[in-house]
N, C-alpha and C. Protein backbone atom coordinates (compact mmCIF):
# COMPACT_ATOMS: atom_id res chain seq x y z
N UNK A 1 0.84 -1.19 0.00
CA UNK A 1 0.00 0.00 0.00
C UNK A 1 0.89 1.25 0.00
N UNK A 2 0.36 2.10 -0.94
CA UNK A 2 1.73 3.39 -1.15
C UNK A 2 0.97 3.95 -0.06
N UNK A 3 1.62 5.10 0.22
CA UNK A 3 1.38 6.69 1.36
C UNK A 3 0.14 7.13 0.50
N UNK A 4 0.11 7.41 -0.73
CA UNK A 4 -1.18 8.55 -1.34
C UNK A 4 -2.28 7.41 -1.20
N UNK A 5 -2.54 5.97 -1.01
CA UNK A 5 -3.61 5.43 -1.12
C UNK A 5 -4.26 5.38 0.29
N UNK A 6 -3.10 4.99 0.70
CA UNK A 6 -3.21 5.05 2.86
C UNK A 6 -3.93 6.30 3.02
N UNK A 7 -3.60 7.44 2.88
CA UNK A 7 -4.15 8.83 2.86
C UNK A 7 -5.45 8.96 2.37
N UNK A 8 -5.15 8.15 1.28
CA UNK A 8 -6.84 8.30 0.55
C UNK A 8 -7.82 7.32 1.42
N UNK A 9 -7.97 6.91 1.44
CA UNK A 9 -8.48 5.46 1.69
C UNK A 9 -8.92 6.31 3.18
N UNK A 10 -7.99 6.89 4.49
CA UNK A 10 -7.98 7.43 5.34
C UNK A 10 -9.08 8.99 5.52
N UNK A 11 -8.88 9.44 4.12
CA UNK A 11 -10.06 10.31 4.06
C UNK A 11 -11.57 10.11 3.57
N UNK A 12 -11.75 9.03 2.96
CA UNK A 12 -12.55 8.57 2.64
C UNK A 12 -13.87 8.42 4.09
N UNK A 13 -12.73 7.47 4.69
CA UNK A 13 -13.11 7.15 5.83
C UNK A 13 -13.48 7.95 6.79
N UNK A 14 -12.78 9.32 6.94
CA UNK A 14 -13.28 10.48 7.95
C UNK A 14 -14.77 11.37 7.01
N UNK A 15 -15.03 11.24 5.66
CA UNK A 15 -15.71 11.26 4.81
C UNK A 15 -17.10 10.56 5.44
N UNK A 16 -16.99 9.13 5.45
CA UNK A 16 -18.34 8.58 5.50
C UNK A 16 -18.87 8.59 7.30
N UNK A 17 -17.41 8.59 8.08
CA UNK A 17 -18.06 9.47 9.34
C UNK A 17 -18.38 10.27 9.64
N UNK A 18 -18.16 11.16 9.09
CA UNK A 18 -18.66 12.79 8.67
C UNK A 18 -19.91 12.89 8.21
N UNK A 19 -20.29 12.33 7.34
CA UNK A 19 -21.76 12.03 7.07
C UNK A 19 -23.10 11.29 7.60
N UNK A 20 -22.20 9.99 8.24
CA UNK A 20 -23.29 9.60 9.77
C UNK A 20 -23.16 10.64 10.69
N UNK A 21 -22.51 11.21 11.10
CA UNK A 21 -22.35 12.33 11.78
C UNK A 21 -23.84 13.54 11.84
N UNK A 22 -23.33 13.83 9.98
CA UNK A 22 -24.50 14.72 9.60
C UNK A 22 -26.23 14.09 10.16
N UNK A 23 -26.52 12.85 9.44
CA UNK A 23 -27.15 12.44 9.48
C UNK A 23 -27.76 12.38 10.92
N UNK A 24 -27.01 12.06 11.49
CA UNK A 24 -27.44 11.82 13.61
C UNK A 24 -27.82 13.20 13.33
N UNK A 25 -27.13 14.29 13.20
CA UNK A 25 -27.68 15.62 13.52
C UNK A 25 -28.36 16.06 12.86
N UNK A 26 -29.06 16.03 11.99
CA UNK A 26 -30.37 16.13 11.38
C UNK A 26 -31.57 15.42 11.77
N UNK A 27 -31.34 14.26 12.22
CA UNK A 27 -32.34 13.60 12.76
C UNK A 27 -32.90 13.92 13.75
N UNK A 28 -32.36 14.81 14.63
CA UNK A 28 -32.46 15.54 16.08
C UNK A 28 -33.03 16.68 15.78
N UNK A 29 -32.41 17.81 14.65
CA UNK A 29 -32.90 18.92 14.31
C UNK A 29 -34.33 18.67 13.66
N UNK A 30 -34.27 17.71 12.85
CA UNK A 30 -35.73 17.39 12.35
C UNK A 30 -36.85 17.21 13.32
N UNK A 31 -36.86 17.10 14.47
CA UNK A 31 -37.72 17.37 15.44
C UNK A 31 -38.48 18.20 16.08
N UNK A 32 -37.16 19.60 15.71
CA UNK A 32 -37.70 20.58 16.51
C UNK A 32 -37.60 21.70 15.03
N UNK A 33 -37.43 21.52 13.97
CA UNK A 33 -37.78 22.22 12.48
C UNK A 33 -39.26 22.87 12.60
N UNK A 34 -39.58 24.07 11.50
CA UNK A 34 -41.02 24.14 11.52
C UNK A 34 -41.17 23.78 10.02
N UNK A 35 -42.51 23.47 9.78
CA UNK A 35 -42.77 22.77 8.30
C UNK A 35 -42.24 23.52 7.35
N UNK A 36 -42.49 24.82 7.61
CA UNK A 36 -40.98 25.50 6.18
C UNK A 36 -40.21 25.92 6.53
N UNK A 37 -39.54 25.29 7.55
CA UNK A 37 -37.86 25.06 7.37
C UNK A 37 -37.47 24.08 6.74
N UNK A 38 -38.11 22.74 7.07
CA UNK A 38 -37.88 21.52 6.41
C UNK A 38 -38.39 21.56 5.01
N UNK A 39 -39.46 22.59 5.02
CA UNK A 39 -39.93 22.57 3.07
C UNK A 39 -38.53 22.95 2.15
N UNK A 40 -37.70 24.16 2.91
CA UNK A 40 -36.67 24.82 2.42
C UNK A 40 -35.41 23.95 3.17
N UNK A 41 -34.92 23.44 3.73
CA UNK A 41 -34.38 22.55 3.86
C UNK A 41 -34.12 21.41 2.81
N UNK A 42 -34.99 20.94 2.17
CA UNK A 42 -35.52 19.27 1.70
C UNK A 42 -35.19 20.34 0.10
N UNK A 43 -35.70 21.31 -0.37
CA UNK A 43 -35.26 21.93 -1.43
C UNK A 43 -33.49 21.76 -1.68
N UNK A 44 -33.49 22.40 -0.57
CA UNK A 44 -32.06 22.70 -0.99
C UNK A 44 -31.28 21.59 -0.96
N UNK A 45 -31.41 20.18 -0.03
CA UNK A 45 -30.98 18.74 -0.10
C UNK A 45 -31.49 17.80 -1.37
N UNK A 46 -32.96 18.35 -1.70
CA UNK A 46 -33.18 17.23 -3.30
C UNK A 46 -31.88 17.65 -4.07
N UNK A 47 -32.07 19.00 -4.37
CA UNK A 47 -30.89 19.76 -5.53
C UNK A 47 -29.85 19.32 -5.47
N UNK A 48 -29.01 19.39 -4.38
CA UNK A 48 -28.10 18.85 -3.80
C UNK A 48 -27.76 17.05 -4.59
N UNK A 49 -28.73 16.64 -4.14
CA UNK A 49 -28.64 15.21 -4.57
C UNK A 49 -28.82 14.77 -5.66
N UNK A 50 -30.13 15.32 -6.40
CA UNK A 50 -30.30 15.85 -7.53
C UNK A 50 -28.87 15.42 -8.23
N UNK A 51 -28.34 16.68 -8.65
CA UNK A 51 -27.57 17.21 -9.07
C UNK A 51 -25.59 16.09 -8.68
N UNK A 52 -25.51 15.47 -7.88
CA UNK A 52 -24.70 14.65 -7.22
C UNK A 52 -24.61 13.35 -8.30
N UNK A 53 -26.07 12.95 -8.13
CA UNK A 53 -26.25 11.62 -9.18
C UNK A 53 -25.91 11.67 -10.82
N UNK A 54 -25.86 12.92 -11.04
CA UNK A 54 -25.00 12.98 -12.35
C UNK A 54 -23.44 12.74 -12.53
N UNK A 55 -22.86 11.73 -12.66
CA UNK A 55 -21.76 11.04 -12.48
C UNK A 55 -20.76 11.69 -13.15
N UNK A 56 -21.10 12.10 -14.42
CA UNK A 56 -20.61 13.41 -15.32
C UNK A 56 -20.13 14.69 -14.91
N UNK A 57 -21.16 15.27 -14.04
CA UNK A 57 -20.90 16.51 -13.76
C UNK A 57 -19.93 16.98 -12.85
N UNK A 58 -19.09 17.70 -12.97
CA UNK A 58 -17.47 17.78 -12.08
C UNK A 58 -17.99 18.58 -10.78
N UNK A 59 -17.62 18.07 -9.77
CA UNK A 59 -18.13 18.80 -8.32
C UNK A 59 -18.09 20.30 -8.30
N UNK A 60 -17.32 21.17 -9.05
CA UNK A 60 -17.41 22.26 -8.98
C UNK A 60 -18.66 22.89 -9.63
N UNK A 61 -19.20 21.71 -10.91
CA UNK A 61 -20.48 22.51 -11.59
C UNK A 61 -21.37 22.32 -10.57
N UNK A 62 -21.41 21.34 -10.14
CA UNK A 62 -22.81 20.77 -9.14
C UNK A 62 -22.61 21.90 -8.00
N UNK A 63 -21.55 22.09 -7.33
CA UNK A 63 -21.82 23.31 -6.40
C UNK A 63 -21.86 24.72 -6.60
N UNK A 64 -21.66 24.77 -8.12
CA UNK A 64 -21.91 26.10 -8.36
C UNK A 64 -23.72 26.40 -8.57
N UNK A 65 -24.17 25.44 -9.23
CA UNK A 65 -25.17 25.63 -9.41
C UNK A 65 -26.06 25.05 -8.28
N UNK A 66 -25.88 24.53 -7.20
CA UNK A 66 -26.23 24.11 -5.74
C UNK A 66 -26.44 25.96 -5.34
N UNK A 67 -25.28 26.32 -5.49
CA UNK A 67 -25.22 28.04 -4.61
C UNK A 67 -26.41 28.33 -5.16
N UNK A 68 -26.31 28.82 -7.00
CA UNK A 68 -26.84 29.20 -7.65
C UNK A 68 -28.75 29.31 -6.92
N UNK A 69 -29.37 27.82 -7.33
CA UNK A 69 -30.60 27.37 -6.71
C UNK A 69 -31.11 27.48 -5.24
N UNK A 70 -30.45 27.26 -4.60
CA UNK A 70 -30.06 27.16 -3.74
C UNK A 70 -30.88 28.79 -2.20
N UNK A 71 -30.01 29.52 -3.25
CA UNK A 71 -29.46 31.03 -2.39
C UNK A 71 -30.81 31.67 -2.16
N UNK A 72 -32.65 31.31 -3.46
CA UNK A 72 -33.71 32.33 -2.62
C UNK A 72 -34.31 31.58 -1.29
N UNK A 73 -33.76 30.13 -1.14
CA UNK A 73 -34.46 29.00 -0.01
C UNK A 73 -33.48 29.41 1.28
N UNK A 74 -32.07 29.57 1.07
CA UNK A 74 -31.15 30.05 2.41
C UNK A 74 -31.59 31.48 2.13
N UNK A 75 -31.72 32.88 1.69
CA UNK A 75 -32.49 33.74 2.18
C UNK A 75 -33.91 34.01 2.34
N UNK A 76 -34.51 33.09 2.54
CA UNK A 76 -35.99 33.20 2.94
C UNK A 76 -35.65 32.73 4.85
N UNK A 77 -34.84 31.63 4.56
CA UNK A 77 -34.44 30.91 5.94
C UNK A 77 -33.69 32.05 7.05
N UNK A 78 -32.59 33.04 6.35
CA UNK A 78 -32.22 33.33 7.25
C UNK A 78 -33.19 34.67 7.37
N UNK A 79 -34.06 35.22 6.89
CA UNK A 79 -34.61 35.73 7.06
C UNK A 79 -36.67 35.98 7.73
N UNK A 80 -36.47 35.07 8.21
CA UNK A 80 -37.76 33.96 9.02
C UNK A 80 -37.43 34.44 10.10
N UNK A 81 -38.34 34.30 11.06
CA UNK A 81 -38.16 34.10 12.75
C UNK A 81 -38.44 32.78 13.20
């Protein structure tokens, strides 16, 4: 096993804990959400995913256009009480 695969292989791994991670903490926040937070929430996560499953598309397009879509659902949010 070279050093750059060990490394890789190593981030991967702080990667998919990072994401159960997310997941535990959403599951908690989803509790105490109000129905359009989670409406605008779940927007901005389809897109997200959406947009992910295109195997083609280079991570920088998908997050540009993530911001792009994205940006009237995070200012409605931060602008809510």
């Amino acid at each position: 096993m070279t050093v750059v695969s060990s490394i890789e292989q190593n981030l991967d791994k702080q990667i998919i804990a990072t994401q159960k991670r997310f997941q535990k903490a959403m599951r908690v926040r989803l509790l105490h959400m109000t129905h359009t937070t989670k409406e605008r929430y779940f927007a901005v996560l389809s897109s997200l995913v959406e947009k992910l499953e295109d195997p083609n598309k280079p991570l920088r397009e998908v997050l540009q256009e993530v911001v792009i879509d994205s940006a009237p659902h995070i200012a409605q949010e931060l602008s809510s009480q």
